[in-house]
C-alpha atoms as a PDB file:
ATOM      1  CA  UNK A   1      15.081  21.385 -11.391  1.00  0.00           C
ATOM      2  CA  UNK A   2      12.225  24.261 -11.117  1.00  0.00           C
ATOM      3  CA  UNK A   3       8.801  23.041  -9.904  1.00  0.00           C
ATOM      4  CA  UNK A   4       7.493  24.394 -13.063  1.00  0.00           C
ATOM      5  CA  UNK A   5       4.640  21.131 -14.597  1.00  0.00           C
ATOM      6  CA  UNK A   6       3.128  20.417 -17.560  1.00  0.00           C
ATOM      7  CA  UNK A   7      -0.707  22.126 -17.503  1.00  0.00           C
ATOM      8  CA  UNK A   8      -1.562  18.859 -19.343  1.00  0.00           C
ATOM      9  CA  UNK A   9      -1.723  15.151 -17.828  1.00  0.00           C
ATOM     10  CA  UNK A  10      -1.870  12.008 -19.368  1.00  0.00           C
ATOM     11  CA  UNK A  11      -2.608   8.388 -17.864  1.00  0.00           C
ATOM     12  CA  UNK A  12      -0.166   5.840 -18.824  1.00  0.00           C
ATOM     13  CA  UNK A  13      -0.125   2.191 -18.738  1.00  0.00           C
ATOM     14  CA  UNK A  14       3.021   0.210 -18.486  1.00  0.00           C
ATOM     15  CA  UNK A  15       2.193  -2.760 -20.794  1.00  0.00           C
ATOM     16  CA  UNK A  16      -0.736  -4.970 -20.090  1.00  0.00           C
ATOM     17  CA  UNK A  17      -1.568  -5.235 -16.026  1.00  0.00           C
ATOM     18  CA  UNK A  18       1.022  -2.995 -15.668  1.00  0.00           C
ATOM     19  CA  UNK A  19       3.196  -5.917 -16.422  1.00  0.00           C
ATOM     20  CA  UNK A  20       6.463  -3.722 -17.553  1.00  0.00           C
ATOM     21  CA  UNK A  21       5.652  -1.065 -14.002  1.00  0.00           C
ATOM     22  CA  UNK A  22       9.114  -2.700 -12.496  1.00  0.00           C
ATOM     23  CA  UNK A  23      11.295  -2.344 -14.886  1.00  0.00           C
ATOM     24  CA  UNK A  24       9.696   0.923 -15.223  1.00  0.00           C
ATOM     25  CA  UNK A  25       9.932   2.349 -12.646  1.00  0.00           C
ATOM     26  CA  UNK A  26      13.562   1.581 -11.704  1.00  0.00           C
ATOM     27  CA  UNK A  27      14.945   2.674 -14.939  1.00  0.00           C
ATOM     28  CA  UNK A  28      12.448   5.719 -15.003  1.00  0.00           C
ATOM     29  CA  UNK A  29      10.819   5.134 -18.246  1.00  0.00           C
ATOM     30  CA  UNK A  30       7.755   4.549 -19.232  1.00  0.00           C
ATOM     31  CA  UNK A  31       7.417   1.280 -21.639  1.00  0.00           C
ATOM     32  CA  UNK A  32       5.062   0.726 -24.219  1.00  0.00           C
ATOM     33  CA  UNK A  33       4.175  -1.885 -26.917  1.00  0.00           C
ATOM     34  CA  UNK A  34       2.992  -1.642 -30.753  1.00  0.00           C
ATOM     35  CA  UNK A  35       5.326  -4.270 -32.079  1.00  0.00           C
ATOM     36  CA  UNK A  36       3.608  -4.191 -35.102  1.00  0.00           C
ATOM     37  CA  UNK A  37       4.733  -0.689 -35.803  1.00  0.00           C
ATOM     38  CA  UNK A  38       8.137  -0.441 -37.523  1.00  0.00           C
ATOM     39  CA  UNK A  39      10.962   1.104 -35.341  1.00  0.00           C
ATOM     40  CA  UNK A  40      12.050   3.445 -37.735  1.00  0.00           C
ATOM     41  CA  UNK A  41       8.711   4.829 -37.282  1.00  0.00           C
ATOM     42  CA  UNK A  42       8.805   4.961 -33.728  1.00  0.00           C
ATOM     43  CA  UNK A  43      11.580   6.714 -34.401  1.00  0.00           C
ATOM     44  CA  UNK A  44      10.960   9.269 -37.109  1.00  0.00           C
ATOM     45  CA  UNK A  45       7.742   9.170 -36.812  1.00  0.00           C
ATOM     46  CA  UNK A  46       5.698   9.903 -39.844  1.00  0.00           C
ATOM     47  CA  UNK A  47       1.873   9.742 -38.232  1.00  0.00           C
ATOM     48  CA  UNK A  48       0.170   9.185 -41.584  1.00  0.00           C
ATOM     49  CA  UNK A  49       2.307   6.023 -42.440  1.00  0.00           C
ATOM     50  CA  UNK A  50       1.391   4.615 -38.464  1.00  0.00           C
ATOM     51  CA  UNK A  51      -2.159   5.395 -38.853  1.00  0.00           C
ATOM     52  CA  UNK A  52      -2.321   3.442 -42.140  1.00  0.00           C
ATOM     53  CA  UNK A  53      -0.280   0.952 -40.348  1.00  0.00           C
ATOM     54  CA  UNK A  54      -2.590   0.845 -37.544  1.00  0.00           C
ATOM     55  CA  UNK A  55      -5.689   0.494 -40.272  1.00  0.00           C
ATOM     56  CA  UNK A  56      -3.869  -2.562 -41.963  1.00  0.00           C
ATOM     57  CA  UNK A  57      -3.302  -4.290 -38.470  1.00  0.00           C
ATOM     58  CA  UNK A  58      -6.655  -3.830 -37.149  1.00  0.00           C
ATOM     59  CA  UNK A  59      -8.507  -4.872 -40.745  1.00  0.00           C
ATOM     60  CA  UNK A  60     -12.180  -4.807 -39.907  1.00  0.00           C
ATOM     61  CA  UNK A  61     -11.932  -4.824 -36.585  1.00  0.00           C
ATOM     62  CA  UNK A  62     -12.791  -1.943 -34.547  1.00  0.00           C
ATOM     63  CA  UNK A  63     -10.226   0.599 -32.969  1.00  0.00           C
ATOM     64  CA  UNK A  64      -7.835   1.356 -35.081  1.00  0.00           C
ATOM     65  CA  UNK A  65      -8.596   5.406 -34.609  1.00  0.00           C
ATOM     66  CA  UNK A  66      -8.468   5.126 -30.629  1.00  0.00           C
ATOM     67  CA  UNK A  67      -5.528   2.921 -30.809  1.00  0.00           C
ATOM     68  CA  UNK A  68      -3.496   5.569 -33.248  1.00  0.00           C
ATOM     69  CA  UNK A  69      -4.735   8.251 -30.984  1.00  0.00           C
ATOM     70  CA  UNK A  70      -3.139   7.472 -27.818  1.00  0.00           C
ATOM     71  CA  UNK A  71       0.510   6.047 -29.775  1.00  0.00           C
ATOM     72  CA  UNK A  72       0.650   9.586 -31.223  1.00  0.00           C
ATOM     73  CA  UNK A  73      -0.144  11.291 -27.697  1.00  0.00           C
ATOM     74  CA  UNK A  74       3.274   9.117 -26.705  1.00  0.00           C
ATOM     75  CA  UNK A  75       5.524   9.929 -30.126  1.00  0.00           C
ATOM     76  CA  UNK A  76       4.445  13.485 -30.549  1.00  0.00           C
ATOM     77  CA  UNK A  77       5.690  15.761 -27.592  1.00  0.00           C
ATOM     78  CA  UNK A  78       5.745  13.805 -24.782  1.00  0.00           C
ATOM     79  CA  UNK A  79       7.173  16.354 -22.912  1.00  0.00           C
ATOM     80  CA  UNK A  80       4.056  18.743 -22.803  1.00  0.00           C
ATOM     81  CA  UNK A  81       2.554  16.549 -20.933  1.00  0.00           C
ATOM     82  CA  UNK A  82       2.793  14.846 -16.655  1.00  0.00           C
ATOM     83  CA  UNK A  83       2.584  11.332 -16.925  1.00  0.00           C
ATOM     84  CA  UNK A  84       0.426   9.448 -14.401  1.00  0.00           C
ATOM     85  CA  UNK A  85      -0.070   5.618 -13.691  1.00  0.00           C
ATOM     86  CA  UNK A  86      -1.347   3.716 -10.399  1.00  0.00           C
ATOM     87  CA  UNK A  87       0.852   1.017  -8.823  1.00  0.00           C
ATOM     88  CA  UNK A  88       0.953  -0.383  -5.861  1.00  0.00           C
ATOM     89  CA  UNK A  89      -1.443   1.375  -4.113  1.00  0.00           C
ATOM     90  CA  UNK A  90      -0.426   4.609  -5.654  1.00  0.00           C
ATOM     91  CA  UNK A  91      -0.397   7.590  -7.789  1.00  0.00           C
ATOM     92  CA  UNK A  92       2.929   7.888  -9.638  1.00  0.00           C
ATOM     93  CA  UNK A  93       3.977  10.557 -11.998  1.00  0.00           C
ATOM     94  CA  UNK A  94       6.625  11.366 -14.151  1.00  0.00           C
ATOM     95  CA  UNK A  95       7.663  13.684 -16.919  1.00  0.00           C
ATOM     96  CA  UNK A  96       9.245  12.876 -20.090  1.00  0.00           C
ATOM     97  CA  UNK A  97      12.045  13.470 -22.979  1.00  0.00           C
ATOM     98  CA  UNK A  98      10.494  14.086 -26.572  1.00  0.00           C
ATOM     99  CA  UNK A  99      11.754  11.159 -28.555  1.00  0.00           C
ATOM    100  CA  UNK A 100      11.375   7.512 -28.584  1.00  0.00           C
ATOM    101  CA  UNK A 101      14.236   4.904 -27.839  1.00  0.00           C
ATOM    102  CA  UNK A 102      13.521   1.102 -28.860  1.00  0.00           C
ATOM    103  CA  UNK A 103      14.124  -2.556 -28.132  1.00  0.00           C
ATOM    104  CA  UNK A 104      16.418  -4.242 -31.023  1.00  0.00           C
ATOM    105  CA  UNK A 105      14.392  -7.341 -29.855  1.00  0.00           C
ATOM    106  CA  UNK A 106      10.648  -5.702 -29.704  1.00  0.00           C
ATOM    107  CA  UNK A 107       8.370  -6.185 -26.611  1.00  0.00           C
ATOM    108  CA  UNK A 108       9.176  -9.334 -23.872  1.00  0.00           C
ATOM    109  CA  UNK A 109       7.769 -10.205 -20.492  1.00  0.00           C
ATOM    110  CA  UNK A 110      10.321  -8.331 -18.859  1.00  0.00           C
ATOM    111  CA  UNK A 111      10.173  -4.794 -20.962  1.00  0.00           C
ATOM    112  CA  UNK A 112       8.555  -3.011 -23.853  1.00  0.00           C
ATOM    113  CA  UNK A 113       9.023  -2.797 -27.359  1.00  0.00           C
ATOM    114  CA  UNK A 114       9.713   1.426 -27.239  1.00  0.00           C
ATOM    115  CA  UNK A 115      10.289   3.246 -23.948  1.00  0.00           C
ATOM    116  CA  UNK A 116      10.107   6.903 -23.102  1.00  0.00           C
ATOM    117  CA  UNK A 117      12.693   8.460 -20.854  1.00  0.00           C
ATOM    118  CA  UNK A 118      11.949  10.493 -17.643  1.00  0.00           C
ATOM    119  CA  UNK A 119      13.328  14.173 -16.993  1.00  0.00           C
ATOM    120  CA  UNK A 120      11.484  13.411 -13.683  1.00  0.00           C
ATOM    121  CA  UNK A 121      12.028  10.584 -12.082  1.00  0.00           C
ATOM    122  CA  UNK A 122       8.249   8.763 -11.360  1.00  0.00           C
ATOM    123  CA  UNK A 123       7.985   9.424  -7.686  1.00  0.00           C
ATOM    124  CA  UNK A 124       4.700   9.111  -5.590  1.00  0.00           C
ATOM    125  CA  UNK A 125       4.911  11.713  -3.761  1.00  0.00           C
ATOM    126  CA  UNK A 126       3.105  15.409  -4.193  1.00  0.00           C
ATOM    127  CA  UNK A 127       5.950  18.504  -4.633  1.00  0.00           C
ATOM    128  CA  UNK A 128       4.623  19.170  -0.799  1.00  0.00           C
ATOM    129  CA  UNK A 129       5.939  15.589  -0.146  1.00  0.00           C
ATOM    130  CA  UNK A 130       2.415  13.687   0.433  1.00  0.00           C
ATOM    131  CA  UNK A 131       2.218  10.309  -0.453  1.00  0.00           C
ATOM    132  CA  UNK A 132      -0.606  10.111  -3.355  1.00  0.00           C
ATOM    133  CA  UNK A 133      -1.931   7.100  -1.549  1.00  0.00           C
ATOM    134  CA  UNK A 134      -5.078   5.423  -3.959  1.00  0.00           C
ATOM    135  CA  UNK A 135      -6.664   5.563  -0.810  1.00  0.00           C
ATOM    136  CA  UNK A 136      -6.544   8.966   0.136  1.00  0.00           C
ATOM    137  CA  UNK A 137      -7.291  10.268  -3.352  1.00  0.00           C
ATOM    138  CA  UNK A 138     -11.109  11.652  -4.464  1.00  0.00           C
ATOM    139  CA  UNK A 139     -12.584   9.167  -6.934  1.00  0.00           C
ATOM    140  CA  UNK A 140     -12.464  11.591  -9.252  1.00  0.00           C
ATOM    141  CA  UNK A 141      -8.894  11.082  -9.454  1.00  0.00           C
ATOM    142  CA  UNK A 142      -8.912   7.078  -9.139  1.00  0.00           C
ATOM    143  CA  UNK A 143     -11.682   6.032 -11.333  1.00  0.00           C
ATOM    144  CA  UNK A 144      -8.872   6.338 -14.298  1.00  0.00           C
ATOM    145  CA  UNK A 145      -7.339   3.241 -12.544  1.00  0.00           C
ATOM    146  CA  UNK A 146      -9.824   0.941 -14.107  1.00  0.00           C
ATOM    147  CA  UNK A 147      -9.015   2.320 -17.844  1.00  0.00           C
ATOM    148  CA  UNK A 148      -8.274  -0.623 -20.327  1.00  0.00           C
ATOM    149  CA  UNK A 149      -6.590   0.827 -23.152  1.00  0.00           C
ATOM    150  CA  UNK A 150      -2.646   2.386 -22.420  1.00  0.00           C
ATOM    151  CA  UNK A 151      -2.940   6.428 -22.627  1.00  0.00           C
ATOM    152  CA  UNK A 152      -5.724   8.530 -21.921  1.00  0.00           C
ATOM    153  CA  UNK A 153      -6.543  11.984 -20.880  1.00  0.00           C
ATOM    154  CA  UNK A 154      -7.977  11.273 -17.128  1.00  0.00           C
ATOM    155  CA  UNK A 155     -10.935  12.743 -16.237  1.00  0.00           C
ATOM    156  CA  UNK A 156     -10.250  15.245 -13.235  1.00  0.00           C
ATOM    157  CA  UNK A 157      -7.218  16.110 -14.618  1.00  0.00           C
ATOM    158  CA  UNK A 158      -7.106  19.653 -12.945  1.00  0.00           C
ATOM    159  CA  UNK A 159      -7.538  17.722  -9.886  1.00  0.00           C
ATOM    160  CA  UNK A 160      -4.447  15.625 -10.630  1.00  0.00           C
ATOM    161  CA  UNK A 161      -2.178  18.988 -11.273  1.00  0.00           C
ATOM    162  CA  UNK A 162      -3.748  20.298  -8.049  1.00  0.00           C
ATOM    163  CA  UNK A 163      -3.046  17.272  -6.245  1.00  0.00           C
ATOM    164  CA  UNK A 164       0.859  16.801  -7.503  1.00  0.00           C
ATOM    165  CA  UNK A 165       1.442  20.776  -6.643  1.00  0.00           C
ATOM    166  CA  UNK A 166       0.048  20.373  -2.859  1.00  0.00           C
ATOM    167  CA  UNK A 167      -2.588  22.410  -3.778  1.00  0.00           C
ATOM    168  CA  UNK A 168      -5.683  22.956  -1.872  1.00  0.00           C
ATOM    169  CA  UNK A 169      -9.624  22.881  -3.837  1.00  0.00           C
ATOM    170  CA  UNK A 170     -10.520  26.391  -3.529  1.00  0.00           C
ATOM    171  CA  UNK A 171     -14.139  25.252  -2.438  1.00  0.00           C
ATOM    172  CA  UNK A 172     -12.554  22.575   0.163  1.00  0.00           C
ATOM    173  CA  UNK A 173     -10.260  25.576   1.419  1.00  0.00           C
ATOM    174  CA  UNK A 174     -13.711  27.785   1.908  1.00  0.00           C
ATOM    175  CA  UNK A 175     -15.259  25.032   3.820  1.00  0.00           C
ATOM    176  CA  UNK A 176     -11.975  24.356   5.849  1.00  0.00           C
ATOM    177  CA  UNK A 177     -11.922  28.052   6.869  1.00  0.00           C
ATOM    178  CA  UNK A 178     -16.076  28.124   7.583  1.00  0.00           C
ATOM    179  CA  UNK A 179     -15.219  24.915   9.896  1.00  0.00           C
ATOM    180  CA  UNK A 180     -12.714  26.529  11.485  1.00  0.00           C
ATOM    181  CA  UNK A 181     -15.038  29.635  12.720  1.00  0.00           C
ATOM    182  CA  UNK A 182     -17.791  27.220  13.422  1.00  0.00           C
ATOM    183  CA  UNK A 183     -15.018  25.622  16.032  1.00  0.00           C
ATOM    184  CA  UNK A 184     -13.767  28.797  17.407  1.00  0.00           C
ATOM    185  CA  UNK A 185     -17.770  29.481  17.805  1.00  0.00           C
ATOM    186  CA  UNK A 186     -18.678  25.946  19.394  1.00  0.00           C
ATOM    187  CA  UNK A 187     -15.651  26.500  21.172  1.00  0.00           C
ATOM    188  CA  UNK A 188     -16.976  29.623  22.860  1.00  0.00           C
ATOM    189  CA  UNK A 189     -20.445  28.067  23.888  1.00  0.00           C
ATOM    190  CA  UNK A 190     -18.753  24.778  25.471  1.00  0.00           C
ATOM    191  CA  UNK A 191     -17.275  27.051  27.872  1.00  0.00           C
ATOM    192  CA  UNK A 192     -20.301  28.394  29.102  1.00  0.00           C
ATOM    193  CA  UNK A 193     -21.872  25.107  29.454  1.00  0.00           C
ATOM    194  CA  UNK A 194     -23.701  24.290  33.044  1.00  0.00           C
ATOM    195  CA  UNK A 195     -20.982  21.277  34.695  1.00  0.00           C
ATOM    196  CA  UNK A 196     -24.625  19.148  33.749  1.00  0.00           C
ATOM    197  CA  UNK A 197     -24.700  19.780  30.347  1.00  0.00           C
ATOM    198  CA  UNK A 198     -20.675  19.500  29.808  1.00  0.00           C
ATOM    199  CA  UNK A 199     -20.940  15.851  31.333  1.00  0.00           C
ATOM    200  CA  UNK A 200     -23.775  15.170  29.310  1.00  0.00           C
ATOM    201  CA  UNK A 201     -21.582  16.670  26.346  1.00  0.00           C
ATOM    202  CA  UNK A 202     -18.633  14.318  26.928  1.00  0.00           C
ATOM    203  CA  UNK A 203     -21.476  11.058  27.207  1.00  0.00           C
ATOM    204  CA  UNK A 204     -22.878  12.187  23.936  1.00  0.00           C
ATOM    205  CA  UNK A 205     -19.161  11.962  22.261  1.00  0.00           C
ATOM    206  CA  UNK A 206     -17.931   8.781  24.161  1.00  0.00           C
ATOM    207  CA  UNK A 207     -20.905   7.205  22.083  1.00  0.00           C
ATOM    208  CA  UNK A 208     -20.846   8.458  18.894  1.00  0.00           C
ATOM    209  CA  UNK A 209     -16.749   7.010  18.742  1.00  0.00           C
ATOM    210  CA  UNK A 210     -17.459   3.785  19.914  1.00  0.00           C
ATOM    211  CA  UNK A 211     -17.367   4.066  23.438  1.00  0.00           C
ATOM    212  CA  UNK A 212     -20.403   2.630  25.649  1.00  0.00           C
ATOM    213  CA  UNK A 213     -20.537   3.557  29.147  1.00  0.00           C
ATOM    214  CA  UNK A 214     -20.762   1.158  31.634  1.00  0.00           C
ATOM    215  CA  UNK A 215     -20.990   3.024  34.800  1.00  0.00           C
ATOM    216  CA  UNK A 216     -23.372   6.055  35.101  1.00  0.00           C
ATOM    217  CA  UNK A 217     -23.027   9.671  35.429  1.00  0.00           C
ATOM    218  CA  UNK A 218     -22.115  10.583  39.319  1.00  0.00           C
ATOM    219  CA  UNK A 219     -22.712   7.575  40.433  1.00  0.00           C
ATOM    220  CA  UNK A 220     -19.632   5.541  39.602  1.00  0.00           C
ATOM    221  CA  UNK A 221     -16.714   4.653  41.904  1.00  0.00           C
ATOM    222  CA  UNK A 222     -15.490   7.233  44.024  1.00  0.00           C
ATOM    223  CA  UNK A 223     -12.766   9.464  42.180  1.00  0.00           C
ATOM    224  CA  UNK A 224     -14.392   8.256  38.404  1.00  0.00           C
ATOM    225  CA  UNK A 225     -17.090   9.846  36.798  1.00  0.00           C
ATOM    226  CA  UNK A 226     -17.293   7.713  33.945  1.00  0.00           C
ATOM    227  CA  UNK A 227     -16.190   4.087  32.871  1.00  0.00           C
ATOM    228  CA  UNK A 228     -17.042   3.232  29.136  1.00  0.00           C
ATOM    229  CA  UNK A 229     -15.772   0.022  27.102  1.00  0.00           C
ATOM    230  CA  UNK A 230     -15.451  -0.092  23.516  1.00  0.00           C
ATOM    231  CA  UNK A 231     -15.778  -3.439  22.704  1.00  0.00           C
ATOM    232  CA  UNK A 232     -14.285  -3.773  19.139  1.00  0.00           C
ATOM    233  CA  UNK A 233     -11.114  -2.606  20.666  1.00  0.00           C
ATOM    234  CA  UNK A 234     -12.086  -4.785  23.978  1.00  0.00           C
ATOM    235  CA  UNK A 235     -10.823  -1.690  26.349  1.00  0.00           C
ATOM    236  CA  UNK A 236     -12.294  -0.060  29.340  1.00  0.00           C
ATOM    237  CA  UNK A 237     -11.665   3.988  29.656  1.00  0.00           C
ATOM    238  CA  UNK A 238     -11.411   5.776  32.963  1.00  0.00           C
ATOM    239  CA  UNK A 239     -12.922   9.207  32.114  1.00  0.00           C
ATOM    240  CA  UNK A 240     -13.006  12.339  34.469  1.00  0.00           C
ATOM    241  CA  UNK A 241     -15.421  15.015  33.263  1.00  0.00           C
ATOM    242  CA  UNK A 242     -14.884  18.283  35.163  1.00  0.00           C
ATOM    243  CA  UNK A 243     -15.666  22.330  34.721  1.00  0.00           C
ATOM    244  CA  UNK A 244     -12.851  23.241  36.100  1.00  0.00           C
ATOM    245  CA  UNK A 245      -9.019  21.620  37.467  1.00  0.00           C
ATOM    246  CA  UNK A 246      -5.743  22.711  37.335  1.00  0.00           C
ATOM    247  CA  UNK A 247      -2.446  20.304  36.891  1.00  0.00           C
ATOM    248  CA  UNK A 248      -2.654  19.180  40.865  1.00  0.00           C
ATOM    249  CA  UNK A 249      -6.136  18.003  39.979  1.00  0.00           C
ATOM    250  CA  UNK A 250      -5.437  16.320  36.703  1.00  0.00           C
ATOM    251  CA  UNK A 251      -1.827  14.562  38.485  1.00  0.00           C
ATOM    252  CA  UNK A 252      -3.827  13.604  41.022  1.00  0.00           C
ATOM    253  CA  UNK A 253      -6.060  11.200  38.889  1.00  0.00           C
ATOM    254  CA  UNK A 254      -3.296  10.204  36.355  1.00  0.00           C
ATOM    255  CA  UNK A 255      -2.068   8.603  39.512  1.00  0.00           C
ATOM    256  CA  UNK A 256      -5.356   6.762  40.323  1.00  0.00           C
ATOM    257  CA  UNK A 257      -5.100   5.488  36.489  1.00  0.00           C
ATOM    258  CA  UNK A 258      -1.765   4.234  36.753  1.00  0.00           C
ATOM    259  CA  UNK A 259      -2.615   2.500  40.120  1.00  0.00           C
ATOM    260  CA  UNK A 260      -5.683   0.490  37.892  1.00  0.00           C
ATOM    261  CA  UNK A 261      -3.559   0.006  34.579  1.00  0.00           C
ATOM    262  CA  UNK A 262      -4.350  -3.770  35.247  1.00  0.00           C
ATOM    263  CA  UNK A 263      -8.244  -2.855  34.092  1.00  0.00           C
ATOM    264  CA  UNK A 264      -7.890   0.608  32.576  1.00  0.00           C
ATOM    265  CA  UNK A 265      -6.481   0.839  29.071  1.00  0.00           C
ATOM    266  CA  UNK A 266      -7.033   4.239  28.288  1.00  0.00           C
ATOM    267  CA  UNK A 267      -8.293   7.767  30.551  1.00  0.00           C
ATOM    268  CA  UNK A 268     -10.024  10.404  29.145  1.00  0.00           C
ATOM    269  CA  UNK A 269      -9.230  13.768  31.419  1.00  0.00           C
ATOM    270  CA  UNK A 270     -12.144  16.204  29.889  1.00  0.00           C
ATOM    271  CA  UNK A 271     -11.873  19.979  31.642  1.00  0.00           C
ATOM    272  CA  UNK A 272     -14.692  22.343  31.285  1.00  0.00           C
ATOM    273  CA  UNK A 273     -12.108  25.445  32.115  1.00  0.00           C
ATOM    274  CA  UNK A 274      -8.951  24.542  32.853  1.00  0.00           C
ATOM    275  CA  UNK A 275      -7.207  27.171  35.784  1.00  0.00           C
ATOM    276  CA  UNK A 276      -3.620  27.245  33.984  1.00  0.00           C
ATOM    277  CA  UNK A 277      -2.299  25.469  31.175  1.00  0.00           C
ATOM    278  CA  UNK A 278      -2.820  21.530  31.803  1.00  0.00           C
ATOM    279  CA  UNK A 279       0.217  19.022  30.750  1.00  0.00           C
ATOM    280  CA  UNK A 280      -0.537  15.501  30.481  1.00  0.00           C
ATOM    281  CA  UNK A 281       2.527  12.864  31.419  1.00  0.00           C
ATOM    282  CA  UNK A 282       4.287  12.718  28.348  1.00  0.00           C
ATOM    283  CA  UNK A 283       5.699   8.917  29.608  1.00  0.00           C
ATOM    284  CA  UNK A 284       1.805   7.650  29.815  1.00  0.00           C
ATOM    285  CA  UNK A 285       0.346   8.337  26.439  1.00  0.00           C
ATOM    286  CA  UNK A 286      -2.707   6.376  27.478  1.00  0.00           C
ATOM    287  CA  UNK A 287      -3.926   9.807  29.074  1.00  0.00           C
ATOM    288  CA  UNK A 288      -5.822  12.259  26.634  1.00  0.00           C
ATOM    289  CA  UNK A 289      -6.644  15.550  27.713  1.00  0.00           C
ATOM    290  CA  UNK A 290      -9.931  17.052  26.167  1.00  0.00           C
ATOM    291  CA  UNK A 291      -9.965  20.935  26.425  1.00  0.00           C
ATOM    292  CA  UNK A 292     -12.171  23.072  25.463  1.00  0.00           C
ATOM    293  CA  UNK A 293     -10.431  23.219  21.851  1.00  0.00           C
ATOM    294  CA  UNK A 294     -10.080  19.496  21.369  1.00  0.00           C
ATOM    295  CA  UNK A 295     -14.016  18.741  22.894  1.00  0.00           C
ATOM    296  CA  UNK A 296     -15.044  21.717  20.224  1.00  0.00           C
ATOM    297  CA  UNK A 297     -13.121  20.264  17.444  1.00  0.00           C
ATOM    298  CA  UNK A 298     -14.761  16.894  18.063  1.00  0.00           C
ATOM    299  CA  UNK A 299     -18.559  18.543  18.351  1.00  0.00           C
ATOM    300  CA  UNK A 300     -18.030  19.725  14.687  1.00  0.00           C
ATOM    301  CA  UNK A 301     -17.045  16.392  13.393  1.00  0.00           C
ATOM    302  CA  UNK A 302     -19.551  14.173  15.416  1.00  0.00           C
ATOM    303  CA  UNK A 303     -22.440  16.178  13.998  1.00  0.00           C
ATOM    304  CA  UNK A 304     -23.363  17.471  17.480  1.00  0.00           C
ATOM    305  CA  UNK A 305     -23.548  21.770  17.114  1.00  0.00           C
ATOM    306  CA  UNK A 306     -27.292  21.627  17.032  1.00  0.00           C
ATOM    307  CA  UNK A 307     -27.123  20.184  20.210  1.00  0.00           C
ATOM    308  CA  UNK A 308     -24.527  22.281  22.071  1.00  0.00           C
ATOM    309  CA  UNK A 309     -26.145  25.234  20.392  1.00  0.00           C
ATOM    310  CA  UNK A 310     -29.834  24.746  22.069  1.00  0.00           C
ATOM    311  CA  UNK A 311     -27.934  24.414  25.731  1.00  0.00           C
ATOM    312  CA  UNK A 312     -27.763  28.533  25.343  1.00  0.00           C
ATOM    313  CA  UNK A 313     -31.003  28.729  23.415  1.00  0.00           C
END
């Protein structure tokens, strides 16, 4: 099936609360309600005899026009639109057949009283295979959640589309790539940091992710420049902060961490300028090596250029 979408999208309920989502979902088809609307109708439909249908059901209460409006979005041309609901903590979409099929005994607990049939299955995943977790979704996008009524057009629909097709905001991808040269820049100025202001450096990003040291700076145990404790997590870090090792340097004090695993949960190996390319044990994953490209990467999101900028100033 091409990867070709509708350029519209519609929200879609599946019965009050979602009530019909199961059966759904594993019969792909989207189920609706309007028992009050004749089948044949639903099946032919004729939209001046439903509206007037519509008027005579409502009386003089209001909604009659809203309430038309989104049963003719589902009875005329489905298929030009993609079909989006939220369930269980997720985006789903479909697409759908033109044409209406309906139950012989009209709407129950367990299904609808019409149903719509999918030419794509609902899945709720993007076409780049993401799961459209609700969590992971801009509010744009999830605010439709809370609609009441059963079909609307959601607002940041072009969003939805973008989302679905894996792809990127063209004004997130410009900030992405300006981040990116920001890192390779901070990247460039951590190397020429004084062994002071690296140390200092490391300090700075221990606290702003949690971490509080608990030793101080050069004057810690021998072999450990560091020990910090983050006490949600109730662990205690061995951290070595050095300008420059190579692998005999960094084996050497894997092996005084696995000799204190009884009080270290974690070490933190941060190099300055490492003299060959560094490989941490790949059977301890407790060790984390912080190069140059990891400690720049983690400047940009801590908030902490302006300070590794005015080392050089």
């Amino acid at each position: 099936m091409p990867d070709t979408l509708p350029s519209s999208v519609r929200f879609v309920k599946n019965g009050e609360g979602g009530r019909w989502w199961r059966v759904a979902h594993a019969n792909n088809q989207v189920h609706l309600g309007w028992n009050n609307v004749p089948h044949e109708l639903l099946l032919k439909p004729d939209f001046s005899k439903i509206e007037e249908c519509q008027r005579k059901y409502f009386g003089a209460r209001r909604g009659a026009t809203q309430d038309f409006n989104q049963l003719r979005e589902l009875l005329d041309n489905p298929r030009r639109h993609l079909w989006i609901t939220f369930e269980d903590g997720c985006m789903w979409w479909c697409t759908v057949a033109d044409g209406a099929s309906v139950n012989p005994n009209g709407a129950s607990a367990q299904q609808g009283n019409f149903w719509l049939t999918c030419t794509r299955n609902w899945s709720k995943h993007g076409l780049d295979g993401k799961l459209l977790a609700i969590s992971d979704l801009p509010g744009v996008v999830t605010r439709t959640a809370g609609f009441r009524g059963t079909v609307c057009t959601p607002r940041g629909w072009e969003s939805i589309l973008r989302i679905i097709q894996g792809q990127q905001d063209v004004d997130s991808a410009k900030a992405a790539e300006a981040r990116g040269d920001y890192e390779r820049a901070v990247h460039a100025i951590v190397r020429r940091l004084s062994p002071k202001d690296f140390e200092q450096l490391i300090d700075l990003i221990l606290a702003r992710t949690g971490w509080v040291r608990i030793s101080t700076l050069g004057k810690s145990r021998e072999g450990i420049d560091v020990e910090a404790e983050n006490l949600t997590a109730a662990e205690i870090a061995f951290v070595q902060v050095k300008s420059s090792a190579g692998q005999d340097v960094l084996d050497d004090y894997v092996a005084r961490f696995q000799e204190r695993r009884d009080f270290y949960a974690r070490m933190i190996f941060a190099v300055h300028s490492p003299s060959g390319t560094l490989a941490p044990p790949a059977d301890v994953p407790a060790v984390q090596l912080w190069t140059c490209d990891r400690v720049a990467q983690l400047v940009v999101r801590l908030g902490l250029g302006e300070w590794v900028e005015s080392r050089l100033a």
